[in-house]
C-alpha atoms as a PDB file:
ATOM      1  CA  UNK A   1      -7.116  27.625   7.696  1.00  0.00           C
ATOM      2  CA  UNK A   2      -3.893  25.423   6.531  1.00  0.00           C
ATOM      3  CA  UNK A   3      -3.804  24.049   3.518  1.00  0.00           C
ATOM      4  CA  UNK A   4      -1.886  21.475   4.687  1.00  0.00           C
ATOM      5  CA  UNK A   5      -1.672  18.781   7.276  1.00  0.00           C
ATOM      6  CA  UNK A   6       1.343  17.413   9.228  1.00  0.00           C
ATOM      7  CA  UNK A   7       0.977  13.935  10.785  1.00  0.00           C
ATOM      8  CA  UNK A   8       4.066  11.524  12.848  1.00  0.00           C
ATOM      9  CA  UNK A   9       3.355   7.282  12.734  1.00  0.00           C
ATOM     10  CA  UNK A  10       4.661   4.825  14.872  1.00  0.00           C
ATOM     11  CA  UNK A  11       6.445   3.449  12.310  1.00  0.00           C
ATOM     12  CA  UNK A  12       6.567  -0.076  14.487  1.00  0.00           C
ATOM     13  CA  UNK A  13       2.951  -0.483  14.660  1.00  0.00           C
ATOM     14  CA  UNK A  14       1.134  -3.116  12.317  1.00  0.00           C
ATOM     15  CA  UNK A  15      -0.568  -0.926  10.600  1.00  0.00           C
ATOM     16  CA  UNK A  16      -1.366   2.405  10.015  1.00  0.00           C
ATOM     17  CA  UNK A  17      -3.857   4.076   8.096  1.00  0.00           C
ATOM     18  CA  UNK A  18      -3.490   7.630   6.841  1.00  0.00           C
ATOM     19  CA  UNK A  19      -6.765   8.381   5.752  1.00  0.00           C
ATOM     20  CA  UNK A  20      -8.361   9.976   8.617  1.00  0.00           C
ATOM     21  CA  UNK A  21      -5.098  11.247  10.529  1.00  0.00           C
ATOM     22  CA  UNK A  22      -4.223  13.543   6.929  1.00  0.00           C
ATOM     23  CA  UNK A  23      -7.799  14.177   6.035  1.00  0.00           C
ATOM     24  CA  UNK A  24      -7.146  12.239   2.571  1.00  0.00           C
ATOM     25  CA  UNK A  25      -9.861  12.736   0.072  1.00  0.00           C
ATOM     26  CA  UNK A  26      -8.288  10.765  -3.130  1.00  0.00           C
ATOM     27  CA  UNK A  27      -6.619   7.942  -1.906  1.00  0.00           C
ATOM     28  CA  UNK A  28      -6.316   5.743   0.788  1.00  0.00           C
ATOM     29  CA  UNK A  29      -2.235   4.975   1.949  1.00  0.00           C
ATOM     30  CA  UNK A  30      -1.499   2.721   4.721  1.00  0.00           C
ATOM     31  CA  UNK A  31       1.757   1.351   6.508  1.00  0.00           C
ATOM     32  CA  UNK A  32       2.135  -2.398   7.305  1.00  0.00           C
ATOM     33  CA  UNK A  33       4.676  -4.289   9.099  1.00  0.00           C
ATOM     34  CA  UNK A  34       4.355  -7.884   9.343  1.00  0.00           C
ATOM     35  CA  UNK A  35       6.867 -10.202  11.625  1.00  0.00           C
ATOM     36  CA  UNK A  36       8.585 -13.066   9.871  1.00  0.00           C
ATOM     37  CA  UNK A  37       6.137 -15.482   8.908  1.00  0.00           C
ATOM     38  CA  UNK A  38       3.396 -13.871   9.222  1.00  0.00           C
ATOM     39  CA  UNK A  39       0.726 -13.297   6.750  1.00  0.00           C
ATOM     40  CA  UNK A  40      -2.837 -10.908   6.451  1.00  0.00           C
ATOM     41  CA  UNK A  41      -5.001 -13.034   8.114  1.00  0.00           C
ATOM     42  CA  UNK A  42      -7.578 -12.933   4.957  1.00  0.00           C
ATOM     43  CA  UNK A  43      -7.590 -12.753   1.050  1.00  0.00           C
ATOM     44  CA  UNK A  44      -9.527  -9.750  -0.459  1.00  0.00           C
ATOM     45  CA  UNK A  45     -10.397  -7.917  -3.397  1.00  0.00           C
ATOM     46  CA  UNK A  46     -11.278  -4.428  -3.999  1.00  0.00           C
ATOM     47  CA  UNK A  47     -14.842  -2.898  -6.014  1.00  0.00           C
ATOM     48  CA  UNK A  48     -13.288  -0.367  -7.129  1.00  0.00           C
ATOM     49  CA  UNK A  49      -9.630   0.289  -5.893  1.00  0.00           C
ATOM     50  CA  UNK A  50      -6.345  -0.434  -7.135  1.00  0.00           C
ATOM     51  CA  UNK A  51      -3.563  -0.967  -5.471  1.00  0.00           C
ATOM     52  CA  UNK A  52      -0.210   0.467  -5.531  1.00  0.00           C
ATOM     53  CA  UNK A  53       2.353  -2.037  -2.576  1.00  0.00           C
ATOM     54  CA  UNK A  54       5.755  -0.463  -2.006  1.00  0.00           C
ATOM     55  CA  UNK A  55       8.176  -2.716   0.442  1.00  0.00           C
ATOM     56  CA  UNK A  56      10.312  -0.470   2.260  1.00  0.00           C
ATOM     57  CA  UNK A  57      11.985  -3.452   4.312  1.00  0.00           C
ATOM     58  CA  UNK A  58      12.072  -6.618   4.158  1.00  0.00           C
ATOM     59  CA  UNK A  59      11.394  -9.175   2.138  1.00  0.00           C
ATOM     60  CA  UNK A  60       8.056 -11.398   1.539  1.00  0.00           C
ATOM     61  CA  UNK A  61       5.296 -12.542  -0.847  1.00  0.00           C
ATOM     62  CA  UNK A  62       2.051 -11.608  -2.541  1.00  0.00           C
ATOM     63  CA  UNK A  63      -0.164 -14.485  -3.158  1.00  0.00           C
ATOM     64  CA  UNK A  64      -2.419 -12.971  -5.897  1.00  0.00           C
ATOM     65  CA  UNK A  65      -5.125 -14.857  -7.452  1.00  0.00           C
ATOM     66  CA  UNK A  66      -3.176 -17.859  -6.419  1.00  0.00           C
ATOM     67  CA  UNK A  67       0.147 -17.589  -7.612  1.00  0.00           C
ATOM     68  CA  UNK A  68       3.407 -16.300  -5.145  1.00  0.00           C
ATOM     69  CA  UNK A  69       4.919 -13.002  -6.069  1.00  0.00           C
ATOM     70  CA  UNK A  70       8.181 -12.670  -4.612  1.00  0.00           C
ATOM     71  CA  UNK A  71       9.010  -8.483  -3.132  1.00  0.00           C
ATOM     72  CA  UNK A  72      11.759  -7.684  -1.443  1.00  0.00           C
ATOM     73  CA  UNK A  73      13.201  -3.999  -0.357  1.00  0.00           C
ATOM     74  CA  UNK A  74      12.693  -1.620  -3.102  1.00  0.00           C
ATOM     75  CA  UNK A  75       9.830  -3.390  -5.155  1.00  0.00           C
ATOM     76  CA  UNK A  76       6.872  -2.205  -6.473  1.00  0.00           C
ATOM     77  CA  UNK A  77       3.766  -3.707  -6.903  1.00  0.00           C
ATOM     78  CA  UNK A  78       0.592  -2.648  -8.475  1.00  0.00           C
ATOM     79  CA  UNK A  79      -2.652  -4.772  -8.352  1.00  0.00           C
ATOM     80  CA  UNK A  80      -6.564  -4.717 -10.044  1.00  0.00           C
ATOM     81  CA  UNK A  81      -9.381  -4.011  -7.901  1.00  0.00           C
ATOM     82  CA  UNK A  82     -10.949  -7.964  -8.371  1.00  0.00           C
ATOM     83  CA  UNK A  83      -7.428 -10.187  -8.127  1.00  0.00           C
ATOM     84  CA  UNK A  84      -6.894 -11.911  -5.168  1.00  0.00           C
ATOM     85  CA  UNK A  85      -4.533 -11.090  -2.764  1.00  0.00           C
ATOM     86  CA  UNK A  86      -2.829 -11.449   0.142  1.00  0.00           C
ATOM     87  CA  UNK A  87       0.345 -10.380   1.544  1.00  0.00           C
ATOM     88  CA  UNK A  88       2.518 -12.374   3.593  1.00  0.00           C
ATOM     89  CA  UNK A  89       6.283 -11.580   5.040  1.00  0.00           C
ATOM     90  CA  UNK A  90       8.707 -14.409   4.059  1.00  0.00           C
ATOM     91  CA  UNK A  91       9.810 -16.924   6.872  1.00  0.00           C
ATOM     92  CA  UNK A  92      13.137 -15.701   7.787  1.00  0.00           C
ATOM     93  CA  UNK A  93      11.792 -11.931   7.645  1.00  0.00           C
ATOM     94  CA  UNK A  94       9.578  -9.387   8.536  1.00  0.00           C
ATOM     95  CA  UNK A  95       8.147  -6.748   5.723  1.00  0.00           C
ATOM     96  CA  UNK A  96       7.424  -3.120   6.044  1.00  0.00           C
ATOM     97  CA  UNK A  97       5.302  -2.287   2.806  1.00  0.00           C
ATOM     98  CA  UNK A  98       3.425   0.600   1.963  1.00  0.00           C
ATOM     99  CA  UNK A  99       0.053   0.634   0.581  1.00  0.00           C
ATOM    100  CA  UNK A 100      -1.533   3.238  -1.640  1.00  0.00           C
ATOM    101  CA  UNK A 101      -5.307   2.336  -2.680  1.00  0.00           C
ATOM    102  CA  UNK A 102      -7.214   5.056  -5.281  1.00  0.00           C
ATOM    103  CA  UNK A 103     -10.281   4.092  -7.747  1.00  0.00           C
ATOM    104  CA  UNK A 104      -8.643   2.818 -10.778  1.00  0.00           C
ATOM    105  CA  UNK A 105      -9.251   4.770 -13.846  1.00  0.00           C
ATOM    106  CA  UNK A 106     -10.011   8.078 -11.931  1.00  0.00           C
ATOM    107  CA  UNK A 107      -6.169   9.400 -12.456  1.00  0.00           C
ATOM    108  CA  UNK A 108      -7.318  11.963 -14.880  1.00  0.00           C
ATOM    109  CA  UNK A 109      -3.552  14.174 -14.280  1.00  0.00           C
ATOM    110  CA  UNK A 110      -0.338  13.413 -13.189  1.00  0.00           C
ATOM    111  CA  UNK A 111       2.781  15.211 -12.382  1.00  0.00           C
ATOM    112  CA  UNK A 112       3.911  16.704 -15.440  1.00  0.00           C
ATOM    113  CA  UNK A 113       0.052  17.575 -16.810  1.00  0.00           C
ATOM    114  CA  UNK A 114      -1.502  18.520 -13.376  1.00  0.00           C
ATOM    115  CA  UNK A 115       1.559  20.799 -11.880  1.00  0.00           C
ATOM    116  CA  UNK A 116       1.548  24.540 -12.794  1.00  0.00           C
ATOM    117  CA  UNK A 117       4.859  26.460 -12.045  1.00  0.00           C
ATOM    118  CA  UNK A 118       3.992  29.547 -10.254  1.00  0.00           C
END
């Protein structure tokens, strides 16, 4: 058995989630593309996620809990599990953004305390 798993995305598509197509078991990452103008057709919260929005094109804004975050290409974004959001590309732009969702609080290790050397 591999103890890894190898996956290729339509990078084009609307979305994309990765959970079942890499067998994730800590996190939940997803791809979205959004044309210019266009906007997550709800607002939503999370019980118990966080989450983590990188845009990797584009540019476009993140209503959360009513106020307009501006992202462009390169941002970052982290949000609670109860604010508001929703994501919307700006009007003379589509956004590609990626989306990582884990349970806030349950990042016990990271990089430099979690890796071994071997």
């Amino acid at each position: 058995m591999s103890n890894f798993k190898k996956t290729t995305v339509d990078m084009s598509a609307s979305r994309t989630e990765l959970h079942d197509l890499l067998n994730l078991t800590g996190s939940e990452v997803s791809i979205n593309n959004l044309p210019a103008g266009a906007k997550v057709p709800f607002v939503h919260i999370h019980k118990k996620n966080e989450e983590v929005y990188g845009v990797l094109a584009g540019k476009g804004f993140m209503n959360i809990d009513g106020e307009d975050i501006a992202l462009n290409a390169g941002d970052w974004l982290r949000v609670d599990p109860s604010a508001k959001r929703q994501l919307r590309a700006a009007e003379d732009s589509a956004i590609t953004v990626l989306c990582i969702q884990a349970q806030a609080g349950s990042l016990a290790d990271y990089s430099l305390t979690d890796g071994v050397i071997v």
